[in-house]
N, C-alpha and C. Protein backbone atom coordinates (compact mmCIF):
# COMPACT_ATOMS: atom_id res chain seq x y z
N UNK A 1 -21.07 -20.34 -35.86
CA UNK A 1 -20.37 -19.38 -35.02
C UNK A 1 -19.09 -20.02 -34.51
N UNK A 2 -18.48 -19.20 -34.93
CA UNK A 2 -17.11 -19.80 -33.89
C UNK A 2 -16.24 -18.66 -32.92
N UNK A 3 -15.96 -19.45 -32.19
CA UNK A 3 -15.28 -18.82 -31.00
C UNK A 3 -14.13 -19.57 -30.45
N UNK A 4 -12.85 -19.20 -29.65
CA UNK A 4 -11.89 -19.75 -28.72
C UNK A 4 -12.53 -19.63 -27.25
N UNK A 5 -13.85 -18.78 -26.87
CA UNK A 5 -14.40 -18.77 -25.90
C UNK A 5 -15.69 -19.32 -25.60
N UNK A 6 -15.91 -20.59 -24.89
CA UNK A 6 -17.44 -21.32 -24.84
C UNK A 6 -18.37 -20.32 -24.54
N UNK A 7 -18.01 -19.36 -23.19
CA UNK A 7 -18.36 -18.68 -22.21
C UNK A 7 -18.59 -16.99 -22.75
N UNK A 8 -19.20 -16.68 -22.75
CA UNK A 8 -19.57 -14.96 -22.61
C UNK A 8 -19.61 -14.11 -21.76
N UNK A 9 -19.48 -13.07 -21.62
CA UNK A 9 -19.72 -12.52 -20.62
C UNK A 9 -20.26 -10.57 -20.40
N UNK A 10 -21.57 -10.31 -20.09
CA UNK A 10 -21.79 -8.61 -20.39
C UNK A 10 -21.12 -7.97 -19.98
N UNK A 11 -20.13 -7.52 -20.81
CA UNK A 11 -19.09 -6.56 -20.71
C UNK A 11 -19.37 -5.50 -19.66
N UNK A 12 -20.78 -5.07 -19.56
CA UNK A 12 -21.53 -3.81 -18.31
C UNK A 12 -21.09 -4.28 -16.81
N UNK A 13 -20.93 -5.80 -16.96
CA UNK A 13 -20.76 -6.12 -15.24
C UNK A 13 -19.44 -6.27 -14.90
N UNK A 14 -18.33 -6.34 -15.49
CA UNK A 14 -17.15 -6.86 -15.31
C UNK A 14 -16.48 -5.61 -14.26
N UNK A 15 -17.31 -4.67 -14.42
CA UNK A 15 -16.74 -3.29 -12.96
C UNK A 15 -17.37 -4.03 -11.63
N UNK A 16 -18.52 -4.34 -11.34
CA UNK A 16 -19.17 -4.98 -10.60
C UNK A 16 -18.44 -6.50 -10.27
N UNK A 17 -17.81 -7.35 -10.58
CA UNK A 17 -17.29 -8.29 -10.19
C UNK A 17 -15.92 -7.88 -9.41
N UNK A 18 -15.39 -6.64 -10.24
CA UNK A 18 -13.89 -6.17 -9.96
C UNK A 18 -14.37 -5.19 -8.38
N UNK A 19 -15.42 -4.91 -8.34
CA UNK A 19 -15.69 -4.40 -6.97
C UNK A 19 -16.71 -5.30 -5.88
N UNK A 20 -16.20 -6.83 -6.11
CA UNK A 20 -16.76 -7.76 -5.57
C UNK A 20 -18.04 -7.60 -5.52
N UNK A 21 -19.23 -6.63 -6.43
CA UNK A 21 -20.60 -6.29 -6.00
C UNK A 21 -21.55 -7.82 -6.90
N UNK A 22 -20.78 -8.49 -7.34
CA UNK A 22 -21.19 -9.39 -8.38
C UNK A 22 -20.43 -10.70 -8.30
N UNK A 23 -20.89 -11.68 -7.80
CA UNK A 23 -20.36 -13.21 -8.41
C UNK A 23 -19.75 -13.21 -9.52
N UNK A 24 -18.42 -14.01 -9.52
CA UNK A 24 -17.94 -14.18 -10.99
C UNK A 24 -19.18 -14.97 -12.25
N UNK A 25 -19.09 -15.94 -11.31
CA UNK A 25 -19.99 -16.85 -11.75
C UNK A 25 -21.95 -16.64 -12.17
N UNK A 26 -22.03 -15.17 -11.86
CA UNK A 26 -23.26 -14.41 -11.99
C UNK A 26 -23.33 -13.79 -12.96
N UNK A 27 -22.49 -13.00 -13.89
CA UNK A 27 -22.17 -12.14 -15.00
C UNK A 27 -21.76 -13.35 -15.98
N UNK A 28 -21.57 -14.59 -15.93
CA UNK A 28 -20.84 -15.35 -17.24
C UNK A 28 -22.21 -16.59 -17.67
N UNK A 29 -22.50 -16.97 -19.22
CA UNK A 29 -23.85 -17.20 -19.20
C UNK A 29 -23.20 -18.21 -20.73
N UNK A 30 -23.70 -19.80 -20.70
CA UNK A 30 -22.56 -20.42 -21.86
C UNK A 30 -23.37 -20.27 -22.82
N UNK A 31 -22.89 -19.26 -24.12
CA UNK A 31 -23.38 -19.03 -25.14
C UNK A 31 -24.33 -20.35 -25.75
N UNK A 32 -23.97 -21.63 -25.72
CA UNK A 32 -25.22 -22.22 -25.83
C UNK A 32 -26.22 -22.13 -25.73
N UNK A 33 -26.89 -21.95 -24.19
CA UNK A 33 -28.29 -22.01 -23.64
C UNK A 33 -28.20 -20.12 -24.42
N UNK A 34 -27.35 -19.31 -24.24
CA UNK A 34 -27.90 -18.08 -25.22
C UNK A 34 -28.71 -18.19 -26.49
N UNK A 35 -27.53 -19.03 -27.51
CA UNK A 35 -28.54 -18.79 -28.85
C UNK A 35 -28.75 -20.57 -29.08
N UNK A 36 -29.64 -20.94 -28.52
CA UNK A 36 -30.06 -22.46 -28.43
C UNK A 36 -30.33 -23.46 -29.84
N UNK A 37 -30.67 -22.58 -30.75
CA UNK A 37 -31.25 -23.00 -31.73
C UNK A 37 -30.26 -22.80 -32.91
N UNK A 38 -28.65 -22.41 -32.67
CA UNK A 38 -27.71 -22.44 -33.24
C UNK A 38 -26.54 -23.32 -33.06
N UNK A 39 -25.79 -23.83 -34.20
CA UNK A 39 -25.00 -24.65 -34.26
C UNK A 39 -23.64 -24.08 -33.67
N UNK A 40 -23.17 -24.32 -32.50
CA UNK A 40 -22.31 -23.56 -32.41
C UNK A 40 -20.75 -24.47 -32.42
N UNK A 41 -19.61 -24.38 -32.82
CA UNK A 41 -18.33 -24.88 -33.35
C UNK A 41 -17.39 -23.94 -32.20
N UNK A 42 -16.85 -24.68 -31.92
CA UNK A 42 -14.76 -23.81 -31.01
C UNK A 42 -14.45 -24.13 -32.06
N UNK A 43 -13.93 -23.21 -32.52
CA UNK A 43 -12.44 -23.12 -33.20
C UNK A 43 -12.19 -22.15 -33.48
N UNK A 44 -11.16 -21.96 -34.88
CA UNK A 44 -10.42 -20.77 -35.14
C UNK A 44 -10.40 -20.96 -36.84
N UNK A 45 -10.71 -20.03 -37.21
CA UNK A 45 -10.99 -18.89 -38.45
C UNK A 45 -9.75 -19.09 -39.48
N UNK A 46 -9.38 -19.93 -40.10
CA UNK A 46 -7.77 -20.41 -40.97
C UNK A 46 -8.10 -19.62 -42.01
N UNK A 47 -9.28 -19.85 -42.97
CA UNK A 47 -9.36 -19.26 -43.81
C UNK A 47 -10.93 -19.25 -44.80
N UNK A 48 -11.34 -18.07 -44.88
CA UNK A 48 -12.40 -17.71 -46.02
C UNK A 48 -12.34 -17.67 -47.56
N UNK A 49 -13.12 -18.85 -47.75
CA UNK A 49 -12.98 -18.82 -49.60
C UNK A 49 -14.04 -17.81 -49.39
N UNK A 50 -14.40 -17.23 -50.50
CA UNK A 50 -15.44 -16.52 -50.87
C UNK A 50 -16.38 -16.74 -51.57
N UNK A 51 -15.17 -16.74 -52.88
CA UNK A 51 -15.53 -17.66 -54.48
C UNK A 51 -16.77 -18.72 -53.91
N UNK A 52 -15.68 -19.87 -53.38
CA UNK A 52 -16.47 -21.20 -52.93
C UNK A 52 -17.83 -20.96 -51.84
N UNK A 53 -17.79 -19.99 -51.10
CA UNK A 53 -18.65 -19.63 -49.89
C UNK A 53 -18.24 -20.90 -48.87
N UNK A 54 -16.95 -21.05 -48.39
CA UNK A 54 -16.22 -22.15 -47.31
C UNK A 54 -15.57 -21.55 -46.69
N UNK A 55 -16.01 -21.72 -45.14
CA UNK A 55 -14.32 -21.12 -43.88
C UNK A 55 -14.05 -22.38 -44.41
N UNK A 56 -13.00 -22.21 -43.65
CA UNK A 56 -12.06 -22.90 -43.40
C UNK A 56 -11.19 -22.91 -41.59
N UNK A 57 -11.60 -24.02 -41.02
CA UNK A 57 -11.08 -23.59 -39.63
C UNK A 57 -10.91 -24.95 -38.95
N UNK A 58 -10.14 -24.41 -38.15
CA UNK A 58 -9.33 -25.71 -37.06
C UNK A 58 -10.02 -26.05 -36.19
N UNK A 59 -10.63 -27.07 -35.54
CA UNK A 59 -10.88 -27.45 -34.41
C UNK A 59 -10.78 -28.68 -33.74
N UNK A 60 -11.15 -28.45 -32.54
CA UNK A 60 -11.00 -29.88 -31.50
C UNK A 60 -10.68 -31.10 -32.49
N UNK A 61 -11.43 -31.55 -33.21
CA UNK A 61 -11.77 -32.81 -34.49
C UNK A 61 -10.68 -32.16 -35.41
N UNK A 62 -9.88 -31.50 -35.60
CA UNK A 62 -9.28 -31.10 -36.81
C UNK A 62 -10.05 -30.16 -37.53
N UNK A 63 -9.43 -30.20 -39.19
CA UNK A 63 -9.51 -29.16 -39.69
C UNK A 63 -11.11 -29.30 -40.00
N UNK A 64 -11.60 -28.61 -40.22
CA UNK A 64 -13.70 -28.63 -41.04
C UNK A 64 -13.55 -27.47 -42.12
N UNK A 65 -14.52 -27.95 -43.09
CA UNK A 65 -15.12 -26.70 -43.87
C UNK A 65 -16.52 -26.50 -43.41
N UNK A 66 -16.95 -25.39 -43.81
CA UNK A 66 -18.39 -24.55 -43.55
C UNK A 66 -18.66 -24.20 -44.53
N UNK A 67 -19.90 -24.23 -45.34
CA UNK A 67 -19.99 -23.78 -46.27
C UNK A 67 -21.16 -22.67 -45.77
N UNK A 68 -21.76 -21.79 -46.37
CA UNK A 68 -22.23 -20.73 -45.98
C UNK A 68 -22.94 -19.57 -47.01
N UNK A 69 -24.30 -18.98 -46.91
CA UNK A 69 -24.76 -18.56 -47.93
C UNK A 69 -24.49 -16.99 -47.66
N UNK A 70 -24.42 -16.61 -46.32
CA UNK A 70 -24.10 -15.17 -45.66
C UNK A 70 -22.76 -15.37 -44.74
N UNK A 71 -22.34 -14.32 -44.26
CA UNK A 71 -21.19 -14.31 -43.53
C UNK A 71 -20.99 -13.54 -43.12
N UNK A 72 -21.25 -13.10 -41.58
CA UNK A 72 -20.63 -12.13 -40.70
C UNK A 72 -19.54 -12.37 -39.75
N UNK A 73 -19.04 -10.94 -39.98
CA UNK A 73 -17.34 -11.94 -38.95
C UNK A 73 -17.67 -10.32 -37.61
N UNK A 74 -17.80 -10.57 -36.86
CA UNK A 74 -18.17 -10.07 -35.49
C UNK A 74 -16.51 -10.89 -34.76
N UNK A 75 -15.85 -9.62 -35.04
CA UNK A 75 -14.52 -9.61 -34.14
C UNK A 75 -14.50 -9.21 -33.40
N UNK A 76 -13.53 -10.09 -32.07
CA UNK A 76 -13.83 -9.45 -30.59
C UNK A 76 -12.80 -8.53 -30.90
N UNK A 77 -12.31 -8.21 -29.51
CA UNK A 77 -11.47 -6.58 -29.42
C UNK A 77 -10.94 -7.42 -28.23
N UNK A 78 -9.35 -6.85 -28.05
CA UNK A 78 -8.55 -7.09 -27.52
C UNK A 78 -7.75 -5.74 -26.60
N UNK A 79 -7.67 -6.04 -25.43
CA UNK A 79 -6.87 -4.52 -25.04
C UNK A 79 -5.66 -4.54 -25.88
N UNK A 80 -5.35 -3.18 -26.45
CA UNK A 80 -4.22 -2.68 -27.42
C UNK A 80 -3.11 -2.05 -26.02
N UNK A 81 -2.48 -2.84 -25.22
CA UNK A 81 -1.43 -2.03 -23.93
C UNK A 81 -0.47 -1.49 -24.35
N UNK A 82 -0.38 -1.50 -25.99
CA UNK A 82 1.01 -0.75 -26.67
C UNK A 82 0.34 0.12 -27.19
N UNK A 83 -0.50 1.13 -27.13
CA UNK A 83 -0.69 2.18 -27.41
C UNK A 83 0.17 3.65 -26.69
N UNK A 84 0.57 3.55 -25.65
CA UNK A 84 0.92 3.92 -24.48
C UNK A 84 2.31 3.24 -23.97
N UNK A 85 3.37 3.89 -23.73
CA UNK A 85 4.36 3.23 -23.37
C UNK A 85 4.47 3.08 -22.29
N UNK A 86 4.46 1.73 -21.61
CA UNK A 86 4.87 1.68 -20.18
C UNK A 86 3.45 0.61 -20.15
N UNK A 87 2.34 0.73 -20.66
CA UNK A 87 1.10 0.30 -20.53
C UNK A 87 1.01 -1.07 -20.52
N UNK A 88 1.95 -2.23 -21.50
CA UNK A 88 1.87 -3.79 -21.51
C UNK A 88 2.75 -3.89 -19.83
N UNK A 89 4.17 -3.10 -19.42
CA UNK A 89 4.34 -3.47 -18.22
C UNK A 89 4.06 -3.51 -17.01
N UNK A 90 2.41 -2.30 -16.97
CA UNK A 90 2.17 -1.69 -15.51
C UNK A 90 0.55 -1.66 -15.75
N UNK A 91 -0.20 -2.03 -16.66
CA UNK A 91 -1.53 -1.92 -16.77
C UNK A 91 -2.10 -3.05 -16.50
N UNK A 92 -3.32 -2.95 -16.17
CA UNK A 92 -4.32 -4.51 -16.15
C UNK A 92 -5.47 -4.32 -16.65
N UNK A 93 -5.08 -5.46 -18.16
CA UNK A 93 -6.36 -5.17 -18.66
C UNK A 93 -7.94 -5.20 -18.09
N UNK A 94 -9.18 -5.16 -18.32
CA UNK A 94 -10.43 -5.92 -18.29
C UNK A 94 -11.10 -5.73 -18.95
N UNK A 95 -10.91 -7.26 -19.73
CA UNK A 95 -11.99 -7.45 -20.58
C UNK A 95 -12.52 -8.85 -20.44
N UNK A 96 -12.10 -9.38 -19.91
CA UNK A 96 -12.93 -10.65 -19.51
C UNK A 96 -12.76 -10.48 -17.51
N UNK A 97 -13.90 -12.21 -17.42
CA UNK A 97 -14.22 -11.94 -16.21
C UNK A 97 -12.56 -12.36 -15.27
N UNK A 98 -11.70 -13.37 -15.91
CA UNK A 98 -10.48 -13.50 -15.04
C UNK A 98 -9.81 -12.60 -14.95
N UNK A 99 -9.82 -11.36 -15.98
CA UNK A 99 -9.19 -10.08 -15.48
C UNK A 99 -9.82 -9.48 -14.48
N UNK A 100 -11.19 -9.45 -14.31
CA UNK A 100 -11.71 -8.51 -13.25
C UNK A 100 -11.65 -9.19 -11.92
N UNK A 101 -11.57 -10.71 -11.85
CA UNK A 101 -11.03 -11.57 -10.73
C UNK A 101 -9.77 -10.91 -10.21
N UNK A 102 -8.53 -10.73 -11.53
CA UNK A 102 -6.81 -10.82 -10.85
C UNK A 102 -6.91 -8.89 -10.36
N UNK A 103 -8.18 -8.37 -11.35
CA UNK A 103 -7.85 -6.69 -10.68
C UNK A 103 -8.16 -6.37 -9.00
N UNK A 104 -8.95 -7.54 -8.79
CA UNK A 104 -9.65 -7.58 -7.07
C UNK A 104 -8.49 -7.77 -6.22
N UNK A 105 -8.16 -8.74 -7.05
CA UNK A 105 -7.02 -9.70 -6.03
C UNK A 105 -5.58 -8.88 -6.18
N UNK A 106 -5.39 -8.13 -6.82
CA UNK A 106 -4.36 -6.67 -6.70
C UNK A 106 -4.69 -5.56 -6.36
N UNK A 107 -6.26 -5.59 -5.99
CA UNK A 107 -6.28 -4.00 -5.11
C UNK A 107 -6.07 -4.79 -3.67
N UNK A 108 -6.29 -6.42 -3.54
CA UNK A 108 -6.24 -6.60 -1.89
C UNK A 108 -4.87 -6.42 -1.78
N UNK A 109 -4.24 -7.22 -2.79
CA UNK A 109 -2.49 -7.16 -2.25
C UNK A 109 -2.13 -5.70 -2.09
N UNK A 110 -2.36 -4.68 -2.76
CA UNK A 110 -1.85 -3.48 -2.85
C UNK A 110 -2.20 -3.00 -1.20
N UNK A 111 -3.92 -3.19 -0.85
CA UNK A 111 -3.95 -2.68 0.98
C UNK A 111 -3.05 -3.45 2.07
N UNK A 112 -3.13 -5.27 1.70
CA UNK A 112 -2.04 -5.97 2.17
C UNK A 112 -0.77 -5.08 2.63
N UNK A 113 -0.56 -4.73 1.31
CA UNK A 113 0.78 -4.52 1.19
C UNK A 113 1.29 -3.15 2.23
N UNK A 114 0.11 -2.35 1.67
CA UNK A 114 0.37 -0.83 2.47
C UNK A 114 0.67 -0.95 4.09
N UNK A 115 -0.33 -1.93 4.67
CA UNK A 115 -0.49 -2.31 6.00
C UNK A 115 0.88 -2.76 6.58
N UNK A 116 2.07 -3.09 5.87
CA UNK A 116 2.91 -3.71 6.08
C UNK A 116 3.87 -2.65 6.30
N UNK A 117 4.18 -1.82 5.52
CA UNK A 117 5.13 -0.86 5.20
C UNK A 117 4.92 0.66 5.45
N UNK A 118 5.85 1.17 6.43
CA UNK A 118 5.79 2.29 7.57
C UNK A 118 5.86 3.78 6.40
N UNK A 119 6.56 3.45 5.22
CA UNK A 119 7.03 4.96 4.68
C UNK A 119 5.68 5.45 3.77
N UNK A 120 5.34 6.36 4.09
CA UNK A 120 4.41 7.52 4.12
C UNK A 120 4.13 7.43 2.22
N UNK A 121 5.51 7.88 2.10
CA UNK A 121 4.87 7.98 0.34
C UNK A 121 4.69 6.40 -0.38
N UNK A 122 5.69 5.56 0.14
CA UNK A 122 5.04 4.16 -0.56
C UNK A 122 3.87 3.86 -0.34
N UNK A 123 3.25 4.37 1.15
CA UNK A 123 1.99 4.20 1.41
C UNK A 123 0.87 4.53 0.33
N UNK A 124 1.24 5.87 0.06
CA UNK A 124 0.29 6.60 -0.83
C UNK A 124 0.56 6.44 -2.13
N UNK A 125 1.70 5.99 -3.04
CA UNK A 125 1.90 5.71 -4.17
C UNK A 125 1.14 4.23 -4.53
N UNK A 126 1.16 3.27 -3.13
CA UNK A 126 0.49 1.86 -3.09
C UNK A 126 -0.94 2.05 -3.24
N UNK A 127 -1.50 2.95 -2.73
CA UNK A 127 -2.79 3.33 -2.41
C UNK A 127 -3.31 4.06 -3.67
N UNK A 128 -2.82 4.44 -4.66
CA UNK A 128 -3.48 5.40 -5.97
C UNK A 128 -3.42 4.53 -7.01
N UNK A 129 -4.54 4.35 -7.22
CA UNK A 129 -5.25 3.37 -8.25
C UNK A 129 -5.63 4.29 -9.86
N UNK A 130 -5.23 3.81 -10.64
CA UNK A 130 -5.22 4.79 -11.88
C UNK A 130 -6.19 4.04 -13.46
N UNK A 131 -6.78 4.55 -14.00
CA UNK A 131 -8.07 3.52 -14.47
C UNK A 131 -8.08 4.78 -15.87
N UNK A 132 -7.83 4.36 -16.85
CA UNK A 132 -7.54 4.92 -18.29
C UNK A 132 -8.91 4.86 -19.00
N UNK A 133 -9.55 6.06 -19.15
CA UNK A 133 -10.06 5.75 -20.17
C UNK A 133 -11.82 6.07 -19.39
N UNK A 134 -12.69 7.42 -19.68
CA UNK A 134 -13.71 8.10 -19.38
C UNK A 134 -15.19 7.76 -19.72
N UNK A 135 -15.60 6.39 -20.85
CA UNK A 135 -16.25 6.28 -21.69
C UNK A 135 -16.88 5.37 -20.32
N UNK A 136 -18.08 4.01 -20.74
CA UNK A 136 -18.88 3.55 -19.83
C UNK A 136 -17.92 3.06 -19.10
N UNK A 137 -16.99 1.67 -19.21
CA UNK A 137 -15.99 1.16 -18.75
C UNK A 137 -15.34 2.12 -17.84
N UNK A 138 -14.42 2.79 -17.98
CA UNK A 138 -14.07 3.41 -17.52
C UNK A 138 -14.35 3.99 -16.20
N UNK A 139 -15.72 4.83 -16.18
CA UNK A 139 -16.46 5.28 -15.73
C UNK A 139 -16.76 4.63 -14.46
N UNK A 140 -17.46 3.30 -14.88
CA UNK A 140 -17.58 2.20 -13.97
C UNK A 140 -16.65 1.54 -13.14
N UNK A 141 -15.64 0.73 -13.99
CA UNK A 141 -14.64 0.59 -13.35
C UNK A 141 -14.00 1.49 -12.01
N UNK A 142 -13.90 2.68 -12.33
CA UNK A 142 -13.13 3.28 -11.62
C UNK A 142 -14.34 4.34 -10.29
N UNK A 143 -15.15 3.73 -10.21
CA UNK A 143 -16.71 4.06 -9.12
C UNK A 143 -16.50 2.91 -8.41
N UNK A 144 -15.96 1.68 -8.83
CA UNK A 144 -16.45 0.18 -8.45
C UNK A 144 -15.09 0.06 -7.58
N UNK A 145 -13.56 0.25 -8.23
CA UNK A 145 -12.00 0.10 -7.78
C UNK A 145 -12.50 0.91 -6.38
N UNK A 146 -12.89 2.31 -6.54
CA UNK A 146 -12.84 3.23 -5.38
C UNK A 146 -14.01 2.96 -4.31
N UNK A 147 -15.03 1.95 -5.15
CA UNK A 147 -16.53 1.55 -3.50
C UNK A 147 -15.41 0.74 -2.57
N UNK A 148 -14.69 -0.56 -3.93
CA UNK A 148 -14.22 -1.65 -3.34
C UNK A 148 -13.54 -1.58 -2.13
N UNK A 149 -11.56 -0.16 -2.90
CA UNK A 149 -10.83 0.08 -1.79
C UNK A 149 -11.36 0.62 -0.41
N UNK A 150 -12.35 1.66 -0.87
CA UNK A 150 -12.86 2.09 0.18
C UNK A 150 -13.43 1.63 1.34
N UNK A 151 -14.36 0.27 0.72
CA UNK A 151 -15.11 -0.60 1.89
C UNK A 151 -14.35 -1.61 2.42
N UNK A 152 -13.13 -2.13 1.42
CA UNK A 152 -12.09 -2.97 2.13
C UNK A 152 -11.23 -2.79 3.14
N UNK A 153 -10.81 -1.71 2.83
CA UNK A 153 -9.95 -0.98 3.65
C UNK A 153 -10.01 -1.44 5.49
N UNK A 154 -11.57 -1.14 5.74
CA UNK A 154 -11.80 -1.19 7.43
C UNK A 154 -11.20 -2.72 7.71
N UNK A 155 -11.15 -3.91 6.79
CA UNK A 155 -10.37 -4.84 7.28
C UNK A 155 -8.63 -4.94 7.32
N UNK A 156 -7.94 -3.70 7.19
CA UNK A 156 -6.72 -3.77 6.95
C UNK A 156 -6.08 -2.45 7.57
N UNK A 157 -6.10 -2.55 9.00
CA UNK A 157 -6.69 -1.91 10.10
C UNK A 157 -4.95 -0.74 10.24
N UNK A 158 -4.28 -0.88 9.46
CA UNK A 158 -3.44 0.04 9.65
C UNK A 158 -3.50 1.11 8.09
N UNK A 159 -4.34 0.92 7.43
CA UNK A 159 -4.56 1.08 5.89
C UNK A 159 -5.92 2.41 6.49
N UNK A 160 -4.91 4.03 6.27
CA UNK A 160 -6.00 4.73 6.29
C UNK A 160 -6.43 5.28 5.29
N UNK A 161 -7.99 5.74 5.32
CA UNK A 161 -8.58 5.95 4.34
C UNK A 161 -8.22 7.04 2.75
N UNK A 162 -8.07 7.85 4.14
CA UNK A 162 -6.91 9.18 3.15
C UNK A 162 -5.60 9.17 2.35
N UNK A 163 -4.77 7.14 2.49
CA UNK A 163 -4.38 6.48 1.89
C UNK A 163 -4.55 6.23 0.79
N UNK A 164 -6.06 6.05 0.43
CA UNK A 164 -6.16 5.48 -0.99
C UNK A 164 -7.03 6.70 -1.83
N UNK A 165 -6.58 6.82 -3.12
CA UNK A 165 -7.67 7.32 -4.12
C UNK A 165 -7.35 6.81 -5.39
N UNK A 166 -8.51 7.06 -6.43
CA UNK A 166 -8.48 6.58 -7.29
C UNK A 166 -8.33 8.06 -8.23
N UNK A 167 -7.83 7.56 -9.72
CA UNK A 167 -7.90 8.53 -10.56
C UNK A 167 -8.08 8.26 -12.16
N UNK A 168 -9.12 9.06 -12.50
CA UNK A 168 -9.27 8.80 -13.94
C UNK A 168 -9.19 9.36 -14.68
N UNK A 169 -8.23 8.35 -15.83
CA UNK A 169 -7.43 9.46 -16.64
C UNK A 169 -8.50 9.80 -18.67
N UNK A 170 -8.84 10.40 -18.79
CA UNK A 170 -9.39 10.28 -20.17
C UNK A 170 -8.80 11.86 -21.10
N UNK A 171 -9.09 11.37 -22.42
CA UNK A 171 -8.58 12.29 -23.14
C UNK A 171 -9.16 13.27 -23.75
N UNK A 172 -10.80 13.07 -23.31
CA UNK A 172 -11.41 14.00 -24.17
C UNK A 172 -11.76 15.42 -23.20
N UNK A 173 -12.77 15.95 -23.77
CA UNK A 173 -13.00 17.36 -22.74
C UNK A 173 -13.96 17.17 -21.36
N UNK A 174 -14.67 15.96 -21.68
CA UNK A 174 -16.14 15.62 -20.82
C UNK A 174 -15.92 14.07 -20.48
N UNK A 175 -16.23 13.24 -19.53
CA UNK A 175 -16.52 11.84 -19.19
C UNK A 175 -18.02 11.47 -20.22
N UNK A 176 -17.84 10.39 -20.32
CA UNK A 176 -18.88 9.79 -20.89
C UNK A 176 -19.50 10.25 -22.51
N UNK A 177 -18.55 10.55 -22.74
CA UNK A 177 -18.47 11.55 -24.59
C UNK A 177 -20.23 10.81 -25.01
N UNK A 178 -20.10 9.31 -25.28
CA UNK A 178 -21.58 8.53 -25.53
C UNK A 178 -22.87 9.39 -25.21
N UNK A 179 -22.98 10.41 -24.09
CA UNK A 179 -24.04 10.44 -23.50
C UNK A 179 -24.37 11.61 -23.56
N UNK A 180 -25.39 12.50 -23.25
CA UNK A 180 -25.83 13.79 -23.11
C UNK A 180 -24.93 14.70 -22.39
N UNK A 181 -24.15 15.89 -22.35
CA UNK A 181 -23.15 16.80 -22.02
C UNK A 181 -23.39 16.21 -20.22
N UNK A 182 -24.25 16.98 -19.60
CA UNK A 182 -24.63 16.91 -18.34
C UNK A 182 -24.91 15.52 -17.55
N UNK A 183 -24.73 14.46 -18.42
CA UNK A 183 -24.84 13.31 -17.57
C UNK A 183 -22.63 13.15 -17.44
N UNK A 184 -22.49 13.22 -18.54
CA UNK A 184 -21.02 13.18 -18.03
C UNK A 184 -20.52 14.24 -16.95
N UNK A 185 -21.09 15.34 -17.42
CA UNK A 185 -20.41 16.12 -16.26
C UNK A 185 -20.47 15.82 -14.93
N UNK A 186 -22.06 15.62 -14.75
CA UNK A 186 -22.58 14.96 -13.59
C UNK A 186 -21.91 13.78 -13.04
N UNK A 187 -21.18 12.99 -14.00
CA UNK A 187 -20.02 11.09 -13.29
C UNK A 187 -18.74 12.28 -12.95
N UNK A 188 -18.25 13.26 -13.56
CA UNK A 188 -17.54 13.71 -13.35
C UNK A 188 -17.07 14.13 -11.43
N UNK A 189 -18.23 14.98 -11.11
CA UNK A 189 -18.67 14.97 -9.57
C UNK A 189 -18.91 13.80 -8.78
């Protein structure tokens, strides 16, 4: 197996860390002690013979071959922020746990911030939190952004409540497309 990441992490909790309901350090688990009885390699993927049955890949020690009788390539996924224009300059991804760390630490600056500054609509433009995308993530995320602002808020004592909301934006007809009609409708409420 190879990876650029020692560390893993269940993608299900990363809303829960971003709404402080979760230790960083509680959701992340080092793929080692996961699959114990596997050889596991850092590095990076240079190249697949086939013919030969050899990666070919870089690591710590330099270059290695692997030779190999099967081969699955289980590619991670990366947020795509150029789908959407405007999205690489004003979005934050999460997909790992240091993103759901820096999304905490920009909903505090954002109440910080509100607390500071008297004009009404910066108030409320500071205060609307916007979360792309209806499916589980989504879903979560943007339940977790709105417990967080909401329960943070009482420490940022000029920051009123009716200040902040959240909004979620998706493209299909229903939240939670994955699931039975009525459970989405139901996250919908």
């Amino acid at each position: 197996e190879l990876s650029e990441h020692p560390l893993r992490v269940g993608l299900s909790m990363l809303a829960e860390v971003v709404g402080a309901a979760v230790f960083p350090e509680h959701v992340i688990a080092p793929i080692r002690e996961m699959v114990p009885a596997t050889r596991f390699i850092m590095g990076r993927l240079e190249q697949v013979d086939s013919a030969s049955q050899i990666l070919v890949c870089s690591t710590l020690a330099g270059p290695l071959e692997i030779a190999f009788d099967h081969l699955v390539l289980a590619f991670g996924q990366r947020a795509n922020l150029k789908i959407i224009p405007g999205l690489a300059e004003h979005a934050l991804p999460l997909k790992l746990v240091g993103d759901a760390m820096h999304i905490r630490n920009r909903l505090l600056q954002r109440l910080a911030h509100i607390e500071l500054i008297s004009d009404e609509s910066q108030r409320r433009a500071l205060g609307h939190f916007i979360v792309i995308g209806g499916g589980f993530s989504g879903v979560e995320a943007a339940g977790a952004v709105a417990d967080f602002v909401h329960s943070a808020h009482r420490h940022y004592r000029r920051v009123k409540a009716d200040e902040l909301r959240v909004t979620l934006l998706h493209d299909l007809d229903r939240l939670l497309p994955e699931l039975p009609a009525r459970l989405g409708e139901a996250a919908a409420h």
